[in-house]
C-alpha atoms as a PDB file:
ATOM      1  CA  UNK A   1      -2.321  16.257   1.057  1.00  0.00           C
ATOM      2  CA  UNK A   2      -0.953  14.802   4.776  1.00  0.00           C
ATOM      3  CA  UNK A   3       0.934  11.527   3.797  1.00  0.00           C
ATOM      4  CA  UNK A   4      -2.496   9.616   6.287  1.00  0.00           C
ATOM      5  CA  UNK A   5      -4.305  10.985   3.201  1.00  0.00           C
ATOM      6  CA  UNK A   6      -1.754   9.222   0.533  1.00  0.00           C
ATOM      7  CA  UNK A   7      -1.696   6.132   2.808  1.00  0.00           C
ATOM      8  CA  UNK A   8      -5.254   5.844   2.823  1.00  0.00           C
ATOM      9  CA  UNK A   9      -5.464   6.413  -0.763  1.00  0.00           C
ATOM     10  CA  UNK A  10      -3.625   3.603  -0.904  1.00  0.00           C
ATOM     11  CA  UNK A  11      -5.654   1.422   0.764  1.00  0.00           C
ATOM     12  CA  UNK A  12      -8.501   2.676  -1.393  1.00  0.00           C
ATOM     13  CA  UNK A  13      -6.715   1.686  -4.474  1.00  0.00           C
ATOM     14  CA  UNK A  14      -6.733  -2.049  -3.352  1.00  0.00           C
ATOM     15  CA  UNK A  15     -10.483  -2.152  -3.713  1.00  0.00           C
ATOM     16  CA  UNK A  16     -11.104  -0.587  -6.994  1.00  0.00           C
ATOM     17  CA  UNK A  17     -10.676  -4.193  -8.420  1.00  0.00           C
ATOM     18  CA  UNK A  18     -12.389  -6.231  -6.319  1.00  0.00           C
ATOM     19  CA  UNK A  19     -12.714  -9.303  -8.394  1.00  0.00           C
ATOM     20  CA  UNK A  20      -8.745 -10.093  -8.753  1.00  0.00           C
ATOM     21  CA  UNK A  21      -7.140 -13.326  -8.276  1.00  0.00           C
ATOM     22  CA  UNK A  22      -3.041 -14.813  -8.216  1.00  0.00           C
ATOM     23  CA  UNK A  23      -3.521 -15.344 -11.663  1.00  0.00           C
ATOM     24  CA  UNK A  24      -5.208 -11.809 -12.716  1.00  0.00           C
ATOM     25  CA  UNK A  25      -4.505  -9.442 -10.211  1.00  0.00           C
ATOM     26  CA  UNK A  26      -5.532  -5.978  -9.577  1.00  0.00           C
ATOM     27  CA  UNK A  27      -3.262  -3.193 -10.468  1.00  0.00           C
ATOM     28  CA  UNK A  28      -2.948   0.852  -9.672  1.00  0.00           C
ATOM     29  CA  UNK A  29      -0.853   3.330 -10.167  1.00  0.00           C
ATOM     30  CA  UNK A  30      -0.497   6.726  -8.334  1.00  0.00           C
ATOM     31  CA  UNK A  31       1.700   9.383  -8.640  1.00  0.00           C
ATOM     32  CA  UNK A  32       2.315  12.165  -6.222  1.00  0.00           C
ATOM     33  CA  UNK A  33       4.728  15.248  -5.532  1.00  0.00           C
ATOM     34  CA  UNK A  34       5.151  17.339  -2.570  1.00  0.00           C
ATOM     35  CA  UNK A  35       6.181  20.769  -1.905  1.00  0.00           C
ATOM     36  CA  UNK A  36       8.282  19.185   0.881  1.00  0.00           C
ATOM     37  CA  UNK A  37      12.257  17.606   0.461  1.00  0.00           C
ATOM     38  CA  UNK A  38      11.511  13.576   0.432  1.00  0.00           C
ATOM     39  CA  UNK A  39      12.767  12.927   4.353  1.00  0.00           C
ATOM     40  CA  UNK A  40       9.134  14.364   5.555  1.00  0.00           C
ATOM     41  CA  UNK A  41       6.772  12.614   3.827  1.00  0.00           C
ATOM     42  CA  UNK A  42       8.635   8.905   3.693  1.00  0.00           C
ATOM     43  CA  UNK A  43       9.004   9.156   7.952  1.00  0.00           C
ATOM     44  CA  UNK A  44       5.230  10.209   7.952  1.00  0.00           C
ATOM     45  CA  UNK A  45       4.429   7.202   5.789  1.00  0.00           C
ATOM     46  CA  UNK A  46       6.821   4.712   7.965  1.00  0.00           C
ATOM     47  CA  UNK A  47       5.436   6.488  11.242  1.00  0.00           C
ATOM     48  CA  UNK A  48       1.514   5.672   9.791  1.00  0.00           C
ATOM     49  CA  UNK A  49       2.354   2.581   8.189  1.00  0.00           C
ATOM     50  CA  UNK A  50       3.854   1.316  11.766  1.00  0.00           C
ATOM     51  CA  UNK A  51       0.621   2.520  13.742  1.00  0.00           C
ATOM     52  CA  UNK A  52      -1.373   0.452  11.524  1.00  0.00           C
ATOM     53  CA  UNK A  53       1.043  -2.742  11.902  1.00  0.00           C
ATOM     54  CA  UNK A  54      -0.910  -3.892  14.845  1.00  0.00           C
ATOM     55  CA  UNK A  55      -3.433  -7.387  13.801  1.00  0.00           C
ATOM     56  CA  UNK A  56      -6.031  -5.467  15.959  1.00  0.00           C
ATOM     57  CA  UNK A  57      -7.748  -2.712  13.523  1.00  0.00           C
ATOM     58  CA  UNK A  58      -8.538   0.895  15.789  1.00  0.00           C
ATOM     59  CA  UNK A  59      -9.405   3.618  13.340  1.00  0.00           C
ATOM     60  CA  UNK A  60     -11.280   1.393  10.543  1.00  0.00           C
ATOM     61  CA  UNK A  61     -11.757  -1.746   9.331  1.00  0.00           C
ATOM     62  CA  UNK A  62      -8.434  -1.994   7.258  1.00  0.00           C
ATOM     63  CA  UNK A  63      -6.185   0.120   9.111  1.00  0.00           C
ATOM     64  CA  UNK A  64      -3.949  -2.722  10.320  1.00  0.00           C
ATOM     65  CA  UNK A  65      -2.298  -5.750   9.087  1.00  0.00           C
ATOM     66  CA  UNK A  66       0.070  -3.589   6.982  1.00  0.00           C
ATOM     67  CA  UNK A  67       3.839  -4.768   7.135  1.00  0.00           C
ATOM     68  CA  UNK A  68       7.209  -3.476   6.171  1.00  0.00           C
ATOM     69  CA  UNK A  69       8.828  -5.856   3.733  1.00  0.00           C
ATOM     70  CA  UNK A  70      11.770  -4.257   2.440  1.00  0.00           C
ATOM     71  CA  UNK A  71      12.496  -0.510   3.095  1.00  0.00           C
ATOM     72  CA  UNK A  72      15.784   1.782   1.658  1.00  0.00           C
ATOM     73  CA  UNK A  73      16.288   5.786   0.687  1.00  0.00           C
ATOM     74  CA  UNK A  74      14.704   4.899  -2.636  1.00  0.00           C
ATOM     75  CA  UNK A  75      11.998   2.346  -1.970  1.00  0.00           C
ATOM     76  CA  UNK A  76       9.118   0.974   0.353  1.00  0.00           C
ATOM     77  CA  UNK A  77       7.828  -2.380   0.128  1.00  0.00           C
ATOM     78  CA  UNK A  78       4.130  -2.872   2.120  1.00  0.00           C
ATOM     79  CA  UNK A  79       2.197  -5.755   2.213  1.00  0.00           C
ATOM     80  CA  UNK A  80      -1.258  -5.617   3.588  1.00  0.00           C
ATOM     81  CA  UNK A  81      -3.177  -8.609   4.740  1.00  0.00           C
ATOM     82  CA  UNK A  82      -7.190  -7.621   4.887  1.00  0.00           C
ATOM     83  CA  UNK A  83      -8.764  -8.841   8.323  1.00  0.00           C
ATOM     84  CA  UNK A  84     -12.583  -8.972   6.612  1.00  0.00           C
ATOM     85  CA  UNK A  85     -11.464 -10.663   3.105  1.00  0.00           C
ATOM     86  CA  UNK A  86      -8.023 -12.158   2.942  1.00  0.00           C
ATOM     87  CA  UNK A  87      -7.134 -10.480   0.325  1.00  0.00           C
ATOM     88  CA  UNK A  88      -3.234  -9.786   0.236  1.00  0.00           C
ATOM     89  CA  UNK A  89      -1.860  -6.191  -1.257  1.00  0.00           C
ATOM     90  CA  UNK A  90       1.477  -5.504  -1.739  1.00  0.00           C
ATOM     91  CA  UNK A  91       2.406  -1.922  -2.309  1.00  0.00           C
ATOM     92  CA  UNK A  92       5.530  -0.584  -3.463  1.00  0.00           C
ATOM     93  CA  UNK A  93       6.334   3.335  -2.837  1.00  0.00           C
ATOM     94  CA  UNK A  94       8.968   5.103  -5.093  1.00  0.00           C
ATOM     95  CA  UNK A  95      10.580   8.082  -3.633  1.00  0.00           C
ATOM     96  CA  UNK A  96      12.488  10.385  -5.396  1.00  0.00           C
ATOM     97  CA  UNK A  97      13.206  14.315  -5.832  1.00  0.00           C
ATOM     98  CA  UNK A  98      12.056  16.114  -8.844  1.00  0.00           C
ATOM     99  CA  UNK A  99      14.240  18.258 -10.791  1.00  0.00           C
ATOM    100  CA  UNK A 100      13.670  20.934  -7.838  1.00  0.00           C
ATOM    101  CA  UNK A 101      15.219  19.542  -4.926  1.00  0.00           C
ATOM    102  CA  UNK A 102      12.766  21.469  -2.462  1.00  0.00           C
ATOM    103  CA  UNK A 103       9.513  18.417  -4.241  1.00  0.00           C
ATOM    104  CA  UNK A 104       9.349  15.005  -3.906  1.00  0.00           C
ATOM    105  CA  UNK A 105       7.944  12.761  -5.986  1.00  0.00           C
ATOM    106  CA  UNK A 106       6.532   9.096  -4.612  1.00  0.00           C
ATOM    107  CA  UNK A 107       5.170   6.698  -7.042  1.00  0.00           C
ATOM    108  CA  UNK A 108       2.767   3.935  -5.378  1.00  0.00           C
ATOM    109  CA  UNK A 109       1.933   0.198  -7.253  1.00  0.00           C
ATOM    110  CA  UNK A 110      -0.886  -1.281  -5.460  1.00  0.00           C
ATOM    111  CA  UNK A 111      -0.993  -5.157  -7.227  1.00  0.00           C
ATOM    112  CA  UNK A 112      -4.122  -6.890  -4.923  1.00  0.00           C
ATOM    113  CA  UNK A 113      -4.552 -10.958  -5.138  1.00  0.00           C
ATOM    114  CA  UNK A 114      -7.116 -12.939  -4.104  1.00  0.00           C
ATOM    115  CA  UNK A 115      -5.112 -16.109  -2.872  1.00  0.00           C
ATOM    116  CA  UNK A 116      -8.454 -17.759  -0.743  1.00  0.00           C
ATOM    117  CA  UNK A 117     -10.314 -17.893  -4.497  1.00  0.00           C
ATOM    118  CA  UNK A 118      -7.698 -20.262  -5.969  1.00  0.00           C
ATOM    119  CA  UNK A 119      -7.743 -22.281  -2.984  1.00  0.00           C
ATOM    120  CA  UNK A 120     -11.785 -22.299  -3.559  1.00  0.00           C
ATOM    121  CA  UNK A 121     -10.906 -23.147  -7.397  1.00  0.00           C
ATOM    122  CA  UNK A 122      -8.584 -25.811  -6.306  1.00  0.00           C
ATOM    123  CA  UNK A 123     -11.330 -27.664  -3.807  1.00  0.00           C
ATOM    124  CA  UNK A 124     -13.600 -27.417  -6.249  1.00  0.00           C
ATOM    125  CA  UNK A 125     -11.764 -29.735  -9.112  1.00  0.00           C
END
């Protein structure tokens, strides 16, 4: 699996909750390991993840809007903004070798809110 592939995993995890909000929010969990020492895939995600920074969307409809929050050898923080719904992702990446050093093991939390719905709730009152 190319890290593109794990990246736009990702992004599919943020929709299989559609109906989240701040107060219940959508949560997944993935867990991957490559036959690869961590250094490749983490610069593939950080080289995909920066192609997609852009507020203009190329290859798809939520291919951009993602940025870098907080990044060290350990741990990637994402936060993706959707251009067609609003709805805000953050994703955190793990990254960590296995107990052979020659795999790597990432760990991905995709928690999805809905902040424009408890604006909507708060109008409404």
């Amino acid at each position: 699996m190319t890290v593109r592939s794990l990246l736009t995993f990702a992004l599919f995890l943020q929709f299989i909750f559609p109906a989240s909000s701040a107060v219940d929010p959508s949560k997944c969990i993935a867990i991957w390991t490559f036959r690869l020492p961590c250094s490749e895939p983490v610069s593939d995600l950080m080289n995909q993840l920066k192609a997609w920074s852009t507020k203009r969307c190329r290859d798809g409809p939520e291919k951009c809007m993602y940025k870098i929050m907080n990044e060290s050898p350990e741990e990637l923080e994402v936060k993706h903004t959707s251009p067609q719904s609003g709805k805000i992702t953050e994703i955190n990446f793990f990254f960590g070798p296995t107990a052979a050093k020659s795999f790597c093991k990432i760990k991905c939390l995709s928690t999805g809110y809905f902040y424009h719905k408890i604006k909507e709730w708060y109008q409404s009152q």
